[in-house]
Protein backbone atom coordinates (compact mmCIF):
# COMPACT_ATOMS: atom_id res chain seq x y z
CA UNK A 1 16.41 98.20 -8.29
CA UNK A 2 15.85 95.06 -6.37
CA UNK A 3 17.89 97.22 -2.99
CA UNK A 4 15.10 99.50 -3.24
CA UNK A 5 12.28 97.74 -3.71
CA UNK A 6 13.01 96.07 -0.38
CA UNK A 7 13.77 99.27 1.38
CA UNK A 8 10.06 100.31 -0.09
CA UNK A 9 8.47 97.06 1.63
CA UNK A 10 8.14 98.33 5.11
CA UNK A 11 6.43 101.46 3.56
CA UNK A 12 4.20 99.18 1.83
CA UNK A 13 3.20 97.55 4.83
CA UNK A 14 2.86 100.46 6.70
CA UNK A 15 0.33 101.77 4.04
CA UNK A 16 -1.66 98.68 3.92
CA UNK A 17 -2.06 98.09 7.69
CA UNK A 18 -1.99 101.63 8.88
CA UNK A 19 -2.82 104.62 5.98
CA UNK A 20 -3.68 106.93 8.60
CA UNK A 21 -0.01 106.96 9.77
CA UNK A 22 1.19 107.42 6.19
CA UNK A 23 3.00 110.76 5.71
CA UNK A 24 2.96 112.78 2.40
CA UNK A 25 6.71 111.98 1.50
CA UNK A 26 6.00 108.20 2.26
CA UNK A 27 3.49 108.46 -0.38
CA UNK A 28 5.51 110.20 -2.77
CA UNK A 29 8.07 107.41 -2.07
CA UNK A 30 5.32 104.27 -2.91
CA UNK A 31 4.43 106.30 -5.98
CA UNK A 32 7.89 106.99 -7.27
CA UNK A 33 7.79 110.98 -6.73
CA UNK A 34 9.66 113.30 -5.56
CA UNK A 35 9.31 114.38 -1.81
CA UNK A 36 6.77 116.75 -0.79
CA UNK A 37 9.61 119.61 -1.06
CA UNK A 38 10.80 119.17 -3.96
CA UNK A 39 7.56 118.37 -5.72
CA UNK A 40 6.04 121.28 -4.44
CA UNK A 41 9.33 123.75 -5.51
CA UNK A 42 9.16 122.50 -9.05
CA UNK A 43 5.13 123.08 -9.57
CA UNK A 44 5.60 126.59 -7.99
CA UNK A 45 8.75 126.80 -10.36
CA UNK A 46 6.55 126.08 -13.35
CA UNK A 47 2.90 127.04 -13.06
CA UNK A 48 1.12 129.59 -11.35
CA UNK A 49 0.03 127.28 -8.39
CA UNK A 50 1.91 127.52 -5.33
CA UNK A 51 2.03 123.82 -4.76
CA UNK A 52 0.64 120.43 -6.40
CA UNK A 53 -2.37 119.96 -4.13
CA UNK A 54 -3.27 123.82 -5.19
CA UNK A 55 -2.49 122.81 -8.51
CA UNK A 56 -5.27 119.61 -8.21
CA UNK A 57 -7.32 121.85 -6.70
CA UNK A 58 -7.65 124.15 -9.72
CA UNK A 59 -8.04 121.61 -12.14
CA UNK A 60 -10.94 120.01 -10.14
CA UNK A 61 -13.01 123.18 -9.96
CA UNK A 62 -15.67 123.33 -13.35
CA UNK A 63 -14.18 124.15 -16.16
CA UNK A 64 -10.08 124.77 -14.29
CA UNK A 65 -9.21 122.00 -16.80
CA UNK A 66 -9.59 124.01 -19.97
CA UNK A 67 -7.82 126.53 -18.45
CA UNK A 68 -4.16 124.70 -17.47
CA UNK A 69 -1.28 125.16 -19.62
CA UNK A 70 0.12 122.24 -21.49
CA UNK A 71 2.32 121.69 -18.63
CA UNK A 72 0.20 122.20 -16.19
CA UNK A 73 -1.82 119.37 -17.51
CA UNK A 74 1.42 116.44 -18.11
CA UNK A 75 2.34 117.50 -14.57
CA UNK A 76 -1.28 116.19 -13.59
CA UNK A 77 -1.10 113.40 -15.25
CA UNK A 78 2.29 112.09 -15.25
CA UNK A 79 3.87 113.60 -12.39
CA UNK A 80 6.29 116.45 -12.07
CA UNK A 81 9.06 114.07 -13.10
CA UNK A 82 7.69 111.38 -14.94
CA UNK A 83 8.95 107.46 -14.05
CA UNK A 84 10.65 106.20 -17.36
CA UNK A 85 9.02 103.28 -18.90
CA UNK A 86 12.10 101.16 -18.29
CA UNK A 87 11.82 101.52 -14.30
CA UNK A 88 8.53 100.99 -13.98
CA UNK A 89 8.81 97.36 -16.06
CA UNK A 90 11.36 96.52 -13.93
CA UNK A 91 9.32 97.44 -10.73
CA UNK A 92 6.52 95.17 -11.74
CA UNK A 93 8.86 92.56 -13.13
CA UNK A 94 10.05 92.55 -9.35
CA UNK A 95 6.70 93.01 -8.11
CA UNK A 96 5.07 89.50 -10.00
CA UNK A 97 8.65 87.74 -8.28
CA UNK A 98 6.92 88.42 -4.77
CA UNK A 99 4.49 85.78 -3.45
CA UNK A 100 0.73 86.72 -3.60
CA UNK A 101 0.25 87.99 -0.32
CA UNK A 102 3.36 90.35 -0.88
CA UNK A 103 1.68 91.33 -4.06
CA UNK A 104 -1.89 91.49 -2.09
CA UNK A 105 -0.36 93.98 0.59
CA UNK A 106 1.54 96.13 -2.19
CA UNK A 107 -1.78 96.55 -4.35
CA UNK A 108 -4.22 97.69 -0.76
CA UNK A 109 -1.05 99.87 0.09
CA UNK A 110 -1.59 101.54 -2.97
CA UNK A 111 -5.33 101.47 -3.09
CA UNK A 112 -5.09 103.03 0.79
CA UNK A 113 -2.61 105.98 -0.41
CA UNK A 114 -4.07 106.79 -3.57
CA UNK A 115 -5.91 110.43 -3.01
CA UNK A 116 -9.13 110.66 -4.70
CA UNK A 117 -9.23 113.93 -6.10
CA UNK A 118 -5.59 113.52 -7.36
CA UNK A 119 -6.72 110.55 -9.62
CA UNK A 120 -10.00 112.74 -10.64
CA UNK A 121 -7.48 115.66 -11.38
CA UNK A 122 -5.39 113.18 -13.51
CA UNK A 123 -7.96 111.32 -15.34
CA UNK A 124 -9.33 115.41 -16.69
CA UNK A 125 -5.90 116.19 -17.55
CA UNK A 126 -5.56 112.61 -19.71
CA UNK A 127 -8.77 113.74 -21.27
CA UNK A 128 -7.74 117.10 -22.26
CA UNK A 129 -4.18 116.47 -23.26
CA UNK A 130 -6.43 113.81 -25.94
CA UNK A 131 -8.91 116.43 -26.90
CA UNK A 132 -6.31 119.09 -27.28
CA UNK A 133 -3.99 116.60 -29.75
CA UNK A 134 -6.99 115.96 -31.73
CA UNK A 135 -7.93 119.20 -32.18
CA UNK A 136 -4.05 120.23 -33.33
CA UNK A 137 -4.37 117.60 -35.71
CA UNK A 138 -7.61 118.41 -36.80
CA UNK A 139 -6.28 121.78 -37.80
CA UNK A 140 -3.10 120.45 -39.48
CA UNK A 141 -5.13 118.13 -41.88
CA UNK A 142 -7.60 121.29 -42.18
CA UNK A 143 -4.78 123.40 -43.66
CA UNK A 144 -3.66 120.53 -46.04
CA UNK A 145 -6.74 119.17 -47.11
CA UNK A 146 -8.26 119.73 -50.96
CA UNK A 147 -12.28 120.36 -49.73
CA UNK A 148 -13.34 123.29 -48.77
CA UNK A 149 -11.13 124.93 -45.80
CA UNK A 150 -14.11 126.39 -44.10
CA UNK A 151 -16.06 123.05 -43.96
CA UNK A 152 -12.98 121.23 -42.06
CA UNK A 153 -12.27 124.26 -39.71
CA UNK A 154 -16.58 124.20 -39.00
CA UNK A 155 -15.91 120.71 -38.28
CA UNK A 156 -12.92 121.40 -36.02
CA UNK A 157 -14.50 123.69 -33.93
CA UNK A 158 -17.53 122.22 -33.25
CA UNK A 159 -15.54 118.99 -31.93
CA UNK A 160 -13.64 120.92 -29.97
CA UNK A 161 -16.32 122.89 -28.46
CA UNK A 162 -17.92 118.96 -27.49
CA UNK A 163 -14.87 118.24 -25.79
CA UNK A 164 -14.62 121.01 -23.90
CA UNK A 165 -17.54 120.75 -21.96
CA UNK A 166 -17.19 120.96 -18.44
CA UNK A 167 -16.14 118.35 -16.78
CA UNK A 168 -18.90 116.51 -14.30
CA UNK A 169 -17.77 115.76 -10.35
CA UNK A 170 -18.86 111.95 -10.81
CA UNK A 171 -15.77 110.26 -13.02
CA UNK A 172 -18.65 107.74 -13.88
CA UNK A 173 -20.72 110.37 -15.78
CA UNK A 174 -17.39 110.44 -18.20
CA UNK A 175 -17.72 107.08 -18.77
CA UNK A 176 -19.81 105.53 -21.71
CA UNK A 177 -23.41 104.83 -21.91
CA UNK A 178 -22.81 100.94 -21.38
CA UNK A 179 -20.88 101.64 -18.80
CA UNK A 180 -23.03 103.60 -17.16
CA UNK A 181 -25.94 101.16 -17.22
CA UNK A 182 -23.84 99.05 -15.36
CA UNK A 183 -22.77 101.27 -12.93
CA UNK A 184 -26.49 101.91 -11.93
CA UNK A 185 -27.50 98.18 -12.26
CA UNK A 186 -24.75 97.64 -9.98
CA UNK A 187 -26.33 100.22 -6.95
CA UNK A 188 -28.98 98.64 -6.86
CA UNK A 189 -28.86 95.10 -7.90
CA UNK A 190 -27.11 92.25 -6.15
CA UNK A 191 -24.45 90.83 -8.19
CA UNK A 192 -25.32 86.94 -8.52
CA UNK A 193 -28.41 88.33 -10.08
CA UNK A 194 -26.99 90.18 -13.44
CA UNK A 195 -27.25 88.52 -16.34
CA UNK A 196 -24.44 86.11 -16.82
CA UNK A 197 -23.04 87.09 -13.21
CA UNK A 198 -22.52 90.56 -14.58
CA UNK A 199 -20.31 89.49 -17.09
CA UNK A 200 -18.91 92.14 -19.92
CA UNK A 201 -16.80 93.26 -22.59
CA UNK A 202 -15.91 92.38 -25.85
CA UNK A 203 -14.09 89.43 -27.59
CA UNK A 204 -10.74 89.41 -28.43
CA UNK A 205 -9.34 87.24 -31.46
CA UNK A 206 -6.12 85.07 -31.72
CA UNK A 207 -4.92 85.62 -35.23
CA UNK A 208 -1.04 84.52 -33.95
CA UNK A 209 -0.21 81.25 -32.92
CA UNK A 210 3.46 80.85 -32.98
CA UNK A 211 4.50 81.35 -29.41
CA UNK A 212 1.82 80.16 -26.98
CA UNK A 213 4.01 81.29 -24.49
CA UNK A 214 4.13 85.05 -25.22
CA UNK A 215 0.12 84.49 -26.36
CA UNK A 216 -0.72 83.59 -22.33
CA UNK A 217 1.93 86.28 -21.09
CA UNK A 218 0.16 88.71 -23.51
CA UNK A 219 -3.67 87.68 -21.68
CA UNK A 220 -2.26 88.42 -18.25
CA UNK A 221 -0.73 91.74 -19.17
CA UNK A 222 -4.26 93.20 -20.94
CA UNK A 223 -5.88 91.85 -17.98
CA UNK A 224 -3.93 93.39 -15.74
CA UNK A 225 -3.70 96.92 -17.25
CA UNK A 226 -7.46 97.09 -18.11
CA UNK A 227 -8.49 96.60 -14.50
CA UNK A 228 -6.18 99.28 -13.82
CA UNK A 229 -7.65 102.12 -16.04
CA UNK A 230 -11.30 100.85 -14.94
CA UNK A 231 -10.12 101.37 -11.35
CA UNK A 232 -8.40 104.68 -12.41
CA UNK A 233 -11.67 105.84 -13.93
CA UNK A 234 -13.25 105.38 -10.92
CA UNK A 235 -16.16 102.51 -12.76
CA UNK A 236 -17.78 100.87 -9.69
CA UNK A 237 -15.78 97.48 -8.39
CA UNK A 238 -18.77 95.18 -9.40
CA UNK A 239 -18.22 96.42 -12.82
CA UNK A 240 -14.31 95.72 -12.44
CA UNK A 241 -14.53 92.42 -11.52
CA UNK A 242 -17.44 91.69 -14.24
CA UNK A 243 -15.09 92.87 -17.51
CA UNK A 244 -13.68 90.42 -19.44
CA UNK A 245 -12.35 89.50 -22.51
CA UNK A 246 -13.31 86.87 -23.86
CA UNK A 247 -10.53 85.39 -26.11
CA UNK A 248 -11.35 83.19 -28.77
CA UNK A 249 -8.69 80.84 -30.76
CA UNK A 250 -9.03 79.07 -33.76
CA UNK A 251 -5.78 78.76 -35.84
CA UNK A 252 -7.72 77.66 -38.95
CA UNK A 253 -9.79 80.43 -39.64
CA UNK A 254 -8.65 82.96 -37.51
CA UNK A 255 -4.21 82.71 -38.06
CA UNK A 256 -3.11 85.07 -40.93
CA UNK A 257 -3.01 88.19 -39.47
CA UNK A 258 -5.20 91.46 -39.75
CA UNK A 259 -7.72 90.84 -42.34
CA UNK A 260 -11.07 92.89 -42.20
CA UNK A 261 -13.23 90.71 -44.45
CA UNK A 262 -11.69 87.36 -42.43
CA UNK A 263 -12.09 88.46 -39.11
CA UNK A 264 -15.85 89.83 -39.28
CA UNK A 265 -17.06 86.87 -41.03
CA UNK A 266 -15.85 84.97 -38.41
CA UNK A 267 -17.01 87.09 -35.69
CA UNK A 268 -20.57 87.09 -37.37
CA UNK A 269 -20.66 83.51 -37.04
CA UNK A 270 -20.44 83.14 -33.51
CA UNK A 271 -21.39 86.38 -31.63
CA UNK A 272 -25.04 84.97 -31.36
CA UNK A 273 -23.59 81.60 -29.94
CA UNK A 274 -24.11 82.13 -25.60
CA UNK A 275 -22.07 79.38 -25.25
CA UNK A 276 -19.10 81.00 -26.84
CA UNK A 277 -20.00 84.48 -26.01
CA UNK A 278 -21.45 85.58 -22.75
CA UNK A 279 -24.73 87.73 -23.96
CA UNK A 280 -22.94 90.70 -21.64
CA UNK A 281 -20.19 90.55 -24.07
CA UNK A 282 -20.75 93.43 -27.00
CA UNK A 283 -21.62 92.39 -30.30
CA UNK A 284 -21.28 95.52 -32.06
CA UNK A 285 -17.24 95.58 -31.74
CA UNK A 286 -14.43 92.79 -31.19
CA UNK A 287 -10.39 93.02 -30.56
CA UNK A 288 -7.76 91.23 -32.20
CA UNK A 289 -4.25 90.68 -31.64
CA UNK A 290 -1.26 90.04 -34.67
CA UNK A 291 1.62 89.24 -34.52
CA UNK A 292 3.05 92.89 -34.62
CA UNK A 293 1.10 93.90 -32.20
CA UNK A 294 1.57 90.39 -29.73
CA UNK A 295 5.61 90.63 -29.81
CA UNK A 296 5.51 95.12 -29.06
CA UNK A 297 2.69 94.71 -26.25
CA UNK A 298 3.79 91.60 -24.18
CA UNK A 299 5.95 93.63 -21.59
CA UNK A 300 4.61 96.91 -22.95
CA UNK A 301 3.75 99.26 -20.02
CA UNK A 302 0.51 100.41 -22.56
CA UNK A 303 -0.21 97.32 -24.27
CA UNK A 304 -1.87 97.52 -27.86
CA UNK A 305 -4.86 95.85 -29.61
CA UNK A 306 -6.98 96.59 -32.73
CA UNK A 307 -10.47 97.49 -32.26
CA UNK A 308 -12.91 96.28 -34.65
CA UNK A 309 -16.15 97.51 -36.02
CA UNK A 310 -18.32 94.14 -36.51
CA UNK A 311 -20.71 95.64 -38.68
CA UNK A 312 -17.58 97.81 -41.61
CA UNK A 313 -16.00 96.07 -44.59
CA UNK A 314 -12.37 96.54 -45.87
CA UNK A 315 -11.49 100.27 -47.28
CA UNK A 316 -12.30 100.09 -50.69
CA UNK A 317 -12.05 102.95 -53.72
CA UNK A 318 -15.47 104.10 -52.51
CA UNK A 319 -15.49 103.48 -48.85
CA UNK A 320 -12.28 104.47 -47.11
CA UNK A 321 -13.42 103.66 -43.41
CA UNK A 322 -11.24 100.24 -43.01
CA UNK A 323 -13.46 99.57 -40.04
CA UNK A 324 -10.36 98.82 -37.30
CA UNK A 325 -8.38 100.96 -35.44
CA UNK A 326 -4.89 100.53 -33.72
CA UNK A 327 -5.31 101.89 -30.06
CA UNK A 328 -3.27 101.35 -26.80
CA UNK A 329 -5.37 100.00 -23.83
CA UNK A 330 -5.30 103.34 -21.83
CA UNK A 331 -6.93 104.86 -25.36
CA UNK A 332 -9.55 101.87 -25.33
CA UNK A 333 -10.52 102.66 -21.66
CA UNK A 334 -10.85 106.76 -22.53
CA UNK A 335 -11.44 107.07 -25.52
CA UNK A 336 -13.12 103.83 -27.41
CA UNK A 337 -15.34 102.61 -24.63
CA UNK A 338 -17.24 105.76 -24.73
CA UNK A 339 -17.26 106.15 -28.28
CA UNK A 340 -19.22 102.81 -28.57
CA UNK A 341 -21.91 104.40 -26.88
CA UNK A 342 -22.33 106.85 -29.12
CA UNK A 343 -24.12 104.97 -32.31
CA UNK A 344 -21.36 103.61 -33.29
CA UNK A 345 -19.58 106.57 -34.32
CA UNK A 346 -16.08 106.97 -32.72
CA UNK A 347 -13.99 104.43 -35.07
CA UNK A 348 -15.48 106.37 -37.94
CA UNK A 349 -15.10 109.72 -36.93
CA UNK A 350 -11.73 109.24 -35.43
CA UNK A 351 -10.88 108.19 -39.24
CA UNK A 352 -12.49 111.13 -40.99
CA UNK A 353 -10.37 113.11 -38.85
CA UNK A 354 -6.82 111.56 -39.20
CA UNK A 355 -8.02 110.79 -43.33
CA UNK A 356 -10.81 112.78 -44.24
């Protein structure tokens, strides 16, 4: 692995210093794909598009997502042959060895070869592989559940006719209302003069503190990833660079693991305290981490987290909404993010769908 990488290197420099002399199948190489040929063959091979750019192209016009097969869609947004999980940990592994202005040329090589509408095209087919699964699942629980069938499949269809809405041009007009705000702020305001330096995000609670070690490893890897799907979303940079979270430790009132009742009378105790909590930081919903979820995330490609609603209690005989969800970071970027923007209402209805 470690032969190739440095065979890649030159490319990488190439792409950095010089995109415009990037070919197509030098590309395909910094992005792990097959060459132009090849990945062209297998997409005429197994959809109706002559070629990948034709099938991007159909995907991008309004409403060409909808239409895509399943494959059509994983080819979109995973590649014709997707990299396995276990080479691309070991590319980054070998990636963090490099010294930072290695690491600094390999990330604006990738920025400069990244094709805009290819990312758009994969971000709608991320979106619609979601709403489809949801939608299958919605009708499985449908034909198992005891209420009434034709109140569940009214239900199903009229999510699935609010998912498949067209999809915008602007990838920002996907993303939620918060984010949003921010975006336009951003246009028009100069940076230094947000509130809190245009800091935002949510808080993130320690409720594991037997490795410090994997804890700190754990920090850099959400970091990481989340400023990756923000940058794959297309949110503007000043809205990159102002996300945080904001993790808060506390072994004697937070350690014990996932606890409902624990962690939101905690969290209601110091979300109005600016000195712990940035006021750009959201006060309606906090992360934690556990142990479980620490020790499967820390090298995870997708790491994991629990979103929690600040405001729900425990499930009890009478109220089945636990208020906390288990979701990978690329779900909290696509799907959770927005749903905060939406009165508080995608925790809960993502339960009444899996439970309901």
């Amino acid at each position: 692995m470690e032969e190739a990488f440095e065979k890649m290197l030159p490319i990488f420099r190439k792409a950095a210093n010089s995109p415009e002399q990037i070919s197509r199948e030098e590309k395909n190489v910094l992005q792990y794909r097959l060459s132009p040929e090849k990945e062209d063959a297998a997409v005429k091979a197994r959809t109706s598009s002559e070629s990948f750019e034709d099938l991007v192209r159909r995907c991008l016009v309004d409403g060409g997502v909808s239409t895509l097969t399943d494959d059509e869609l994983k080819i979109l947004s995973q590649g014709v042959q997707p990299l396995l999980l276990s080479t691309a940990d070991a590319m980054i592994e070998i990636q963090e060895k490099q010294t930072a202005e290695v690491q600094t040329m390999i990330e604006q090589a990738y920025e400069n070869v990244t094709d805009p509408d290819e990312k758009k095209a994969s971000l709608a087919a991320t979106d619609e592989i979601t709403r489809r699964a949801e939608v299958a699942r919605a009708e499985r629980l449908a034909q198992r559940a005891s209420q009434p069938r034709r109140t569940l499949e009214q239900s199903t269809r009229a999510r699935a006719a609010a998912r498949n809405a067209p999809y915008p041009n602007s990838a920002i007009k996907r993303a939620s209302e918060a984010i949003q705000r921010f975006a336009l702020k951003s246009q028009t305001t100069e940076s230094q003069t947000f509130p809190d330096d245009g800091i935002w995000g949510f808080a993130c609670l320690r409720t594991s503190y037997d490795d410090d070690a994997t804890w700190d490893s754990f920090k850099q890897r959400l970091d990481s990833k989340v400023q990756h799907e923000l940058q794959r979303h297309l949110v503007p940079e000043a809205m990159q660079k102002g996300f945080r979270f904001v993790y808060l430790e506390n072994e004697t009132l937070l350690s014990g693991g996932l606890d409902q009742t624990r962690l939101t009378r905690f969290f209601e105790n110091i979300k109005n305290d600016d000195a712990t909590l940035p006021r750009g930081i959201d006060r309606n919903f906090f992360v934690s981490v556990d142990d479980t979820v620490l020790r499967a995330s820390v090298n995870a490609v997708d790491p994991l987290i629990i979103l929690h609603d600040a405001d729900a209690g425990p499930a009890t005989a009478t109220q089945q909404f636990p208020g906390y969800s288990g979701v990978t970071m690329i779900q909290f970027i696509t799907l959770s993010i927005p749903g905060i923007g939406r009165n508080r209402n995608h925790l809960k209805s993502l339960h009444s769908l899996m439970y309901g």
